[in-house]
Protein backbone atom coordinates (compact mmCIF):
# COMPACT_ATOMS: atom_id res chain seq x y z
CA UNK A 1 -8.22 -107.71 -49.56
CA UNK A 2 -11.46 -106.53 -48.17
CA UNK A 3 -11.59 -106.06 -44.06
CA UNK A 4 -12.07 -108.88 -42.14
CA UNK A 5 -15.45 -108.81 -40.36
CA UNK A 6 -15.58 -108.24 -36.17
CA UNK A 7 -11.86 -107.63 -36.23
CA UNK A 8 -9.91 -105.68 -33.99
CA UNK A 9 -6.80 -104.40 -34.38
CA UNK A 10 -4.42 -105.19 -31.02
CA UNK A 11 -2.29 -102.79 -29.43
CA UNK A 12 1.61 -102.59 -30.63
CA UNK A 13 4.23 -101.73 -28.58
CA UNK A 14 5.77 -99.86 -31.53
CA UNK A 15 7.64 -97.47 -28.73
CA UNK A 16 8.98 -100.75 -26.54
CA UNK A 17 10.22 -102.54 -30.01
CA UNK A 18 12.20 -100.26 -31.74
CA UNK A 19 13.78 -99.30 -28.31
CA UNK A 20 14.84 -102.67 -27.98
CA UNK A 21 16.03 -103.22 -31.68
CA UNK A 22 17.83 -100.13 -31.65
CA UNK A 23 20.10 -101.25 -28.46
CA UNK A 24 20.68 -104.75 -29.40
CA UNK A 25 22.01 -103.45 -33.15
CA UNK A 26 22.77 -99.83 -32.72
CA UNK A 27 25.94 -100.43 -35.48
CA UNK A 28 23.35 -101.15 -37.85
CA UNK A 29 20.71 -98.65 -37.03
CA UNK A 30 23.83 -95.95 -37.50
CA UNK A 31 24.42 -97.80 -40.90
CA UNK A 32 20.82 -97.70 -41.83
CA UNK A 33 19.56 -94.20 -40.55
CA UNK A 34 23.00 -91.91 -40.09
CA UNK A 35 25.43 -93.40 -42.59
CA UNK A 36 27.89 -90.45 -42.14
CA UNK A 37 27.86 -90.54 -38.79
CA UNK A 38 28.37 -94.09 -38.67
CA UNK A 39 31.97 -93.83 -40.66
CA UNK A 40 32.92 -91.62 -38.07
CA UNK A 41 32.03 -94.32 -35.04
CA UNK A 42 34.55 -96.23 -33.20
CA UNK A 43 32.42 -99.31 -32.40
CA UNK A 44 35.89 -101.34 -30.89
CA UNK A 45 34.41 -99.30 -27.99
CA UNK A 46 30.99 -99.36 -26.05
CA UNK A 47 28.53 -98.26 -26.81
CA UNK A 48 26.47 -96.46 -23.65
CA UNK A 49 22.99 -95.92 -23.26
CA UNK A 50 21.98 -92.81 -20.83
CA UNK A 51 18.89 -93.68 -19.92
CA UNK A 52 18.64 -92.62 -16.77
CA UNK A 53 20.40 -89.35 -17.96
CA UNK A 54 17.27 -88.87 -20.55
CA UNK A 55 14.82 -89.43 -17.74
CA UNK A 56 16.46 -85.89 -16.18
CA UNK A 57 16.06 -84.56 -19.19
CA UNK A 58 12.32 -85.26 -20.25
CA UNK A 59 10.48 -86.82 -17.24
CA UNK A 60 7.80 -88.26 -17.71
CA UNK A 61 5.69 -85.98 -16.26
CA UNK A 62 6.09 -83.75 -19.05
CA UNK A 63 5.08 -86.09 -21.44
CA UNK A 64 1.46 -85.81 -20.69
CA UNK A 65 0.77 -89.51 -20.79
CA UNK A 66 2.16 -90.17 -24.40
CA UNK A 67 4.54 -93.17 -24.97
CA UNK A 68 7.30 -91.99 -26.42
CA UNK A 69 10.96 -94.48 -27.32
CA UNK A 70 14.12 -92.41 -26.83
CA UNK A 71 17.69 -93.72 -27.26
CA UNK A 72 20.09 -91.25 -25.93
CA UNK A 73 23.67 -92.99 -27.00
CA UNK A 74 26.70 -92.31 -25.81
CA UNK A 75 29.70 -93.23 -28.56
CA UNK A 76 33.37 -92.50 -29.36
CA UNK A 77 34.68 -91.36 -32.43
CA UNK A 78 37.73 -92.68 -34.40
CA UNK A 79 39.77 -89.19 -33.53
CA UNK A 80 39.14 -90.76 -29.79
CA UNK A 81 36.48 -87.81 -28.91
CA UNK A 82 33.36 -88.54 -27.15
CA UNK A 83 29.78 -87.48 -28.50
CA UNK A 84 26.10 -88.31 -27.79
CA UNK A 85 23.80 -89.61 -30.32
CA UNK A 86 19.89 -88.43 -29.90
CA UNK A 87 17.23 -90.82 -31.31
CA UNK A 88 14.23 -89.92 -31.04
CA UNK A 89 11.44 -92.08 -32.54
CA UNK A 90 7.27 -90.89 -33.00
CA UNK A 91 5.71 -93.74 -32.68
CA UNK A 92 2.35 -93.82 -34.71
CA UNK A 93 0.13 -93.41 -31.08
CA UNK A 94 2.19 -90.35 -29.83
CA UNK A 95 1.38 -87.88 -32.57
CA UNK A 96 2.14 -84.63 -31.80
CA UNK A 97 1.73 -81.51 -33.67
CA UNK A 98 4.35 -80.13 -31.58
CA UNK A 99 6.98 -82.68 -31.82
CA UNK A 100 9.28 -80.08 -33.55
CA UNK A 101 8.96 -78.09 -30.16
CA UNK A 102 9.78 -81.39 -28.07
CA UNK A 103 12.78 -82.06 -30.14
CA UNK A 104 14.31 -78.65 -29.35
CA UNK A 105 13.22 -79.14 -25.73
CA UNK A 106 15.83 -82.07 -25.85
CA UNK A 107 18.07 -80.22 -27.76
CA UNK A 108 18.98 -77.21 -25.38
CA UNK A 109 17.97 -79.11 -21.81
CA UNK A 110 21.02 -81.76 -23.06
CA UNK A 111 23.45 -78.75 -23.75
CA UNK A 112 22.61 -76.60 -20.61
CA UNK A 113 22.59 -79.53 -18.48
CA UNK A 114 25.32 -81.60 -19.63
CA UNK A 115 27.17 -79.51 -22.11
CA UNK A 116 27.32 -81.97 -25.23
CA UNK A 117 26.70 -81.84 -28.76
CA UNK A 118 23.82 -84.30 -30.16
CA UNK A 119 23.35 -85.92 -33.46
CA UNK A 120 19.25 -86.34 -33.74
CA UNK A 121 17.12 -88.13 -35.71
CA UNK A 122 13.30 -88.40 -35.89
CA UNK A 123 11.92 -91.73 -37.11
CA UNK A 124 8.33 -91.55 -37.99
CA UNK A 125 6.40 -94.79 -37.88
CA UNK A 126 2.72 -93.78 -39.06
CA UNK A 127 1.61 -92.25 -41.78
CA UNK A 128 0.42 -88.68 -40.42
CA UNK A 129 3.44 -86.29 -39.55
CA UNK A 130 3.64 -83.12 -38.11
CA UNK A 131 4.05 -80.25 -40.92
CA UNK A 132 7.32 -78.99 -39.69
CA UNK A 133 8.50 -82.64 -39.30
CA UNK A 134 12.05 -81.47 -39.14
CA UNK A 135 12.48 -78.47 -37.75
CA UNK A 136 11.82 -75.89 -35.25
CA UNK A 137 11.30 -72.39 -35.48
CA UNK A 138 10.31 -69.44 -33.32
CA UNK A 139 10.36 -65.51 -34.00
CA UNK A 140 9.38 -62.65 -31.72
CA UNK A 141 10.16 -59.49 -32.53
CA UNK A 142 13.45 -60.11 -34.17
CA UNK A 143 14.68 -63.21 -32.46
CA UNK A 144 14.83 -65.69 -33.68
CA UNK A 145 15.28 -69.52 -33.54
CA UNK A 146 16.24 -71.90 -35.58
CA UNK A 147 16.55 -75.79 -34.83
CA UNK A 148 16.87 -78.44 -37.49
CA UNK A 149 17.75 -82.35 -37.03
CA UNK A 150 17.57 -85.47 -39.42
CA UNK A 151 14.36 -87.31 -39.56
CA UNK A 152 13.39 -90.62 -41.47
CA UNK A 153 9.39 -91.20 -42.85
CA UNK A 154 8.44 -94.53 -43.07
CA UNK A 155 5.86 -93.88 -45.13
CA UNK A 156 8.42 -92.48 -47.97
CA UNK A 157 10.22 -95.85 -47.93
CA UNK A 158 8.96 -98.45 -51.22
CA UNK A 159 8.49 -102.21 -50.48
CA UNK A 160 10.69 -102.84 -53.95
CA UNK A 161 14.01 -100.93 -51.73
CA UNK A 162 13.41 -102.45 -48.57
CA UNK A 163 13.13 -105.99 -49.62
CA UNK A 164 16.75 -105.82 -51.68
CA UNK A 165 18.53 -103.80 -48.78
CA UNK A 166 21.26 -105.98 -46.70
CA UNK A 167 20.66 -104.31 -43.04
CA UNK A 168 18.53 -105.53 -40.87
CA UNK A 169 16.48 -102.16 -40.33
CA UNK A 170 15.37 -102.41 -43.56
CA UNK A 171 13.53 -105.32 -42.64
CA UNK A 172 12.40 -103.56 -39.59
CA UNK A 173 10.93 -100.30 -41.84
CA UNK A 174 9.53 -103.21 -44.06
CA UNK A 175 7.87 -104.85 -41.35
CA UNK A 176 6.22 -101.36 -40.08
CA UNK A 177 4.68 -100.45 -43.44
CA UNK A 178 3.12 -103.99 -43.69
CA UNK A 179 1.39 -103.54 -40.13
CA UNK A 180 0.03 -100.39 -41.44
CA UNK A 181 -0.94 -101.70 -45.03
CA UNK A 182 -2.55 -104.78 -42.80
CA UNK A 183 -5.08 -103.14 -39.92
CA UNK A 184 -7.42 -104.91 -39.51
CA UNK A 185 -6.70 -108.02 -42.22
CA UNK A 186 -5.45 -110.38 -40.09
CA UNK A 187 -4.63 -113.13 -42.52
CA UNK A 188 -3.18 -110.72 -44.63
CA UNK A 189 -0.82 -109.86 -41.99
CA UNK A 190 0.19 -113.28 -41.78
CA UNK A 191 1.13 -113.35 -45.16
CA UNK A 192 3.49 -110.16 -44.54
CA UNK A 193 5.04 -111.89 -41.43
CA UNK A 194 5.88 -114.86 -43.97
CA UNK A 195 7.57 -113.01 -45.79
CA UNK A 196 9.53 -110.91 -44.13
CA UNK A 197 10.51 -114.15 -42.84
CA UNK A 198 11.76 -115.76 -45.96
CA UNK A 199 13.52 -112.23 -46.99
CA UNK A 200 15.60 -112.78 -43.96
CA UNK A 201 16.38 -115.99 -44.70
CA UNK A 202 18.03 -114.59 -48.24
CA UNK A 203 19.84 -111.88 -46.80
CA UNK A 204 21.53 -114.52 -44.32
CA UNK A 205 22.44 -112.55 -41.37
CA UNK A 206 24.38 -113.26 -38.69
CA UNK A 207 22.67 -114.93 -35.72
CA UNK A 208 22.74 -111.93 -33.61
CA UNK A 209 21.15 -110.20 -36.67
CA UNK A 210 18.58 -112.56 -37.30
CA UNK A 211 17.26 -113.17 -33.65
CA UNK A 212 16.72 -109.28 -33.26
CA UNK A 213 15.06 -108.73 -36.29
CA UNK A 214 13.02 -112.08 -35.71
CA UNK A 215 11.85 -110.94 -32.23
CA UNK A 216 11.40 -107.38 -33.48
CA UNK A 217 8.63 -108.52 -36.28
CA UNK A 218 7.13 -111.41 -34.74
CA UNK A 219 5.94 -108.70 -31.94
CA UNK A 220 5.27 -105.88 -34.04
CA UNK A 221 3.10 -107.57 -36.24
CA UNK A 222 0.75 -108.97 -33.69
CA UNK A 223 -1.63 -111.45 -34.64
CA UNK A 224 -4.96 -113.47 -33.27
CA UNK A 225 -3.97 -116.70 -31.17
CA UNK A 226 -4.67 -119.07 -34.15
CA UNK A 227 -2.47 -117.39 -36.75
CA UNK A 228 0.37 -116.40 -34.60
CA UNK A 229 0.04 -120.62 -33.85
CA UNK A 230 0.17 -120.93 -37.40
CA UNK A 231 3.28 -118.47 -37.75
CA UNK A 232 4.94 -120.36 -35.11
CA UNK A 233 4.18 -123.72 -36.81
CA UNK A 234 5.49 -122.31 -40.16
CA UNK A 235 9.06 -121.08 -38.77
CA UNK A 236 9.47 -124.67 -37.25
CA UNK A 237 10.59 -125.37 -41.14
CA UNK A 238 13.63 -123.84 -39.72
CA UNK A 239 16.05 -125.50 -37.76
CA UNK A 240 15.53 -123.61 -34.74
CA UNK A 241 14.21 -119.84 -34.00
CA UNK A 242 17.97 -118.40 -33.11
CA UNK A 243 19.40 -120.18 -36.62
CA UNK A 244 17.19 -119.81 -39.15
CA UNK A 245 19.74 -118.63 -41.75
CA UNK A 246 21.44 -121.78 -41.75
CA UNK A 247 20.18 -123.92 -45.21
CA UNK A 248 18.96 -127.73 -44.75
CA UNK A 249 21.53 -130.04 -46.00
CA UNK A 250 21.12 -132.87 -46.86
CA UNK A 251 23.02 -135.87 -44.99
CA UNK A 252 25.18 -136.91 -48.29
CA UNK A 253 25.86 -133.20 -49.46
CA UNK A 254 27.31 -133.05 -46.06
CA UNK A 255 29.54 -135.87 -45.80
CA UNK A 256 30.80 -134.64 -49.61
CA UNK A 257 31.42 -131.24 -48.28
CA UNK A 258 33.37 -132.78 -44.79
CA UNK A 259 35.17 -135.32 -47.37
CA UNK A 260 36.18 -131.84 -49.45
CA UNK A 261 37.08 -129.87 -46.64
CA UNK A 262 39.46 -132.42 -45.00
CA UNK A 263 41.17 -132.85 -48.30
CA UNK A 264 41.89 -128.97 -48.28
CA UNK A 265 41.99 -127.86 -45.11
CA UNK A 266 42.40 -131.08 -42.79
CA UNK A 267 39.22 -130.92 -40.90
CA UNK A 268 35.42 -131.05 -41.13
CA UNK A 269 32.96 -128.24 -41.32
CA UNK A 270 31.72 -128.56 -38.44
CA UNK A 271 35.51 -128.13 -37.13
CA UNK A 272 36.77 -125.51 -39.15
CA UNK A 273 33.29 -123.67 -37.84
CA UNK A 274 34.02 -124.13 -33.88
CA UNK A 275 37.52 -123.02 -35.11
CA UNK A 276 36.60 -119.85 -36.00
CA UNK A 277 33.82 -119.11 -33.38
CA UNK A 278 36.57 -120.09 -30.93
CA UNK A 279 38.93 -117.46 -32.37
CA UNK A 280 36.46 -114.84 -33.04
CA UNK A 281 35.63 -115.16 -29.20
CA UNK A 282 39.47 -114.97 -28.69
CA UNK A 283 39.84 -112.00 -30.51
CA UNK A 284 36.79 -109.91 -28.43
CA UNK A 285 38.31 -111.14 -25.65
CA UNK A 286 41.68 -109.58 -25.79
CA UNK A 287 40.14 -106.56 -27.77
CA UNK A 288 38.22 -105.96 -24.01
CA UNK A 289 40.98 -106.50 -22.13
CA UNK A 290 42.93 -104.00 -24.00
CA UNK A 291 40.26 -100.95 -23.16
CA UNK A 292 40.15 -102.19 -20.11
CA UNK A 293 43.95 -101.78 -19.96
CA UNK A 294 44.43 -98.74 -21.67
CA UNK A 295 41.17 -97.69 -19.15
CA UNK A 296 43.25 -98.29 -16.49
CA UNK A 297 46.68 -96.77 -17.83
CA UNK A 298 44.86 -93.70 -18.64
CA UNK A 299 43.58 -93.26 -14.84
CA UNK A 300 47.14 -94.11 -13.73
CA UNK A 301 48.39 -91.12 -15.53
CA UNK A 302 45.70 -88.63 -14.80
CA UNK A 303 46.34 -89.45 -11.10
CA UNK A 304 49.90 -89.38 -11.48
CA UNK A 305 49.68 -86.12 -13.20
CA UNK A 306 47.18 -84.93 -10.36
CA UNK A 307 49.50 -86.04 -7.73
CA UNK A 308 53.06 -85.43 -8.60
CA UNK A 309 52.85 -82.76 -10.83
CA UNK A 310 50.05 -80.63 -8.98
CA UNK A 311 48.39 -80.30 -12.56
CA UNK A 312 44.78 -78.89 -12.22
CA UNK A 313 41.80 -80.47 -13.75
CA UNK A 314 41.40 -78.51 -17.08
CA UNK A 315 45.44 -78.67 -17.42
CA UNK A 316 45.53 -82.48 -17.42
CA UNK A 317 42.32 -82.32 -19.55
CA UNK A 318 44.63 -79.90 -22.19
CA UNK A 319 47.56 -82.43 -21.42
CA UNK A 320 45.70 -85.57 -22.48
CA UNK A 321 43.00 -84.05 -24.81
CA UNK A 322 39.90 -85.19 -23.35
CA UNK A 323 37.46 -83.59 -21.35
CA UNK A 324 37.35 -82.04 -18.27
CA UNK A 325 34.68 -83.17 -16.55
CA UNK A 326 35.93 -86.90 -17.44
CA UNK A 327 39.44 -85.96 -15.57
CA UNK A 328 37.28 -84.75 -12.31
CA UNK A 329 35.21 -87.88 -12.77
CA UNK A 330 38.56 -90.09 -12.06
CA UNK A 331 39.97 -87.74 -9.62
CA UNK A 332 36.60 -87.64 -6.96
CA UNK A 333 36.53 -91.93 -7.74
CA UNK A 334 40.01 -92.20 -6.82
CA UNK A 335 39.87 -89.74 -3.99
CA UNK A 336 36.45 -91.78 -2.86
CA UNK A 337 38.73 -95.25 -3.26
């Protein structure tokens, strides 16, 4: 397709979306990007995001005016430990020949400040990348330095893998190669938004799932007023914006399928649906309560152990296997109580 005449191609908030994306479905960006590290994730528990922590680390004052999307994640592990996650993500207008130099920046000013490890990862949205894309070296007079962290290029990525992949963020990769393969062809764009669309649709994800991706595309893909109109007119084929996975059925297939269902299993399918929602709310329910509880029981014992036993800090931290700075942490809240 040729390129549309007196066209302009709109800003993107590239940095702002995949921020957002990557919060609302970190388990699936750790599927997507860090598949090893994901295995090793204990996502029963919270996931925390340390933003304000990352602002210490990189102001923005040293970022020379670029717009750059960090995630600095704070997970636990099966064993029980606790680790930070780095993402890091170039957006296509922060190019920086230096970003290999940045990275390390984050690197050591995380350890000397806070004293924890870092998994990174470098997600590259545009098609230009920095020659040492993933990793950092220096050498002067026989020291030397050497960094090196995961990173992920877009551009590497074919439309045939994406569009068969079950996760979300393959849509999302998808969906940034079309916005490059569209500047400035507007109705061609369209087209790309359509079918991203329709692909997740077929890959029926849950509703969480679909209204991230959805919001995640329908901004990153930015149209003119008149076609975004006509985007928004074409997803009303859907039953609603939050529930597009859910097929059109037809009122007699229904009443077969209720007639079926309370045969089997007593009830309709509309029923046996709240059912489950009802017990899958249930079940996160009393999964919260019981980290809140075993929260609780653990600060019990630390100040019991603090207390009555006279233990020091990096004792009870040996005692209990965690980390000292988290048994302080309790001790100066209590203290403060």
């Amino acid at each position: 397709m040729e390129q549309e005449p007196n066209s302009q191609e709109p800003y993107i908030d590239y940095d702002g979306r995949w921020k957002t994306i990557i919060e609302e479905l970190f388990d699936d960006f750790m599927a997507y990007f860090m598949p090893e590290l994901f295995e090793e994730i204990d996502f029963t528990k919270d996931v925390a995001f340390l933003d304000k922590e990352l602002q210490t680390i990189m102001p923005q004052t040293e970022r020379k005016g670029k717009k750059i999307s960090d995630c600095l994640a704070k997970v636990y592990l099966k064993n029980g430990e606790e680790k930070w996650i780095l993402v890091h993500i170039e957006v296509q207008s922060s190019y920086n020949p230096d970003f290999s130099a940045r990275m390390f920046k984050y690197f050591y000013r995380i350890f000397d400040k806070y004293e924890e490890k870092i998994a990174a990862i470098a997600i590259f949205t545009d098609d230009r990348h920095p020659k040492n894309y993933n990793i950092y070296r220096d050498d002067f007079f026989g020291t030397r330095i050497t960094y090196e962290y995961n990173a992920y290029k877009i551009s590497e990525q074919t439309i045939e893998s994406l569009e068969t992949q079950k996760n979300p963020f393959a849509l999302a990769v998808l969906a940034n190669k079309y916005v490059l393969a569209s500047k400035n062809k507007k109705h061609q764009r369209l087209q790309f938004k359509i079918n991203l669309l329709k692909l997740m649709r077929k890959h029926q994800f849950s509703k969480r799932k679909m209204l991230g991706i959805f919001n995640f595309i329908k901004y990153l893909l930015v149209l003119p007023e008149n076609l975004e109109l006509e985007f928004d007119n074409y997803t009303e084929n859907y039953k609603n914006r939050i529930d597009m996975r859910e097929p059109v059925i037809q009122p007699n297939e229904l009443a077969l399928m209720d007639r079926f269902n309370i045969m089997k299993y007593g009830d309709t399918v509309e029923n046996l649906l709240a059912k489950l929602e009802e017990k899958a709310k249930q079940a996160d329910e009393k999964a919260k309560q019981e980290r809140e509880n075993a929260k609780q029981e653990r600060e019990n014992t630390i100040m019991n152990l603090y207390h009555n036993l006279n233990l020091s800090t990096l004792q009870i931290a040996d005692a209990l296997k965690i980390e000292e700075e988290q048994v302080k942490s309790i001790i100066e809240k209590s203290i403060k109580q």
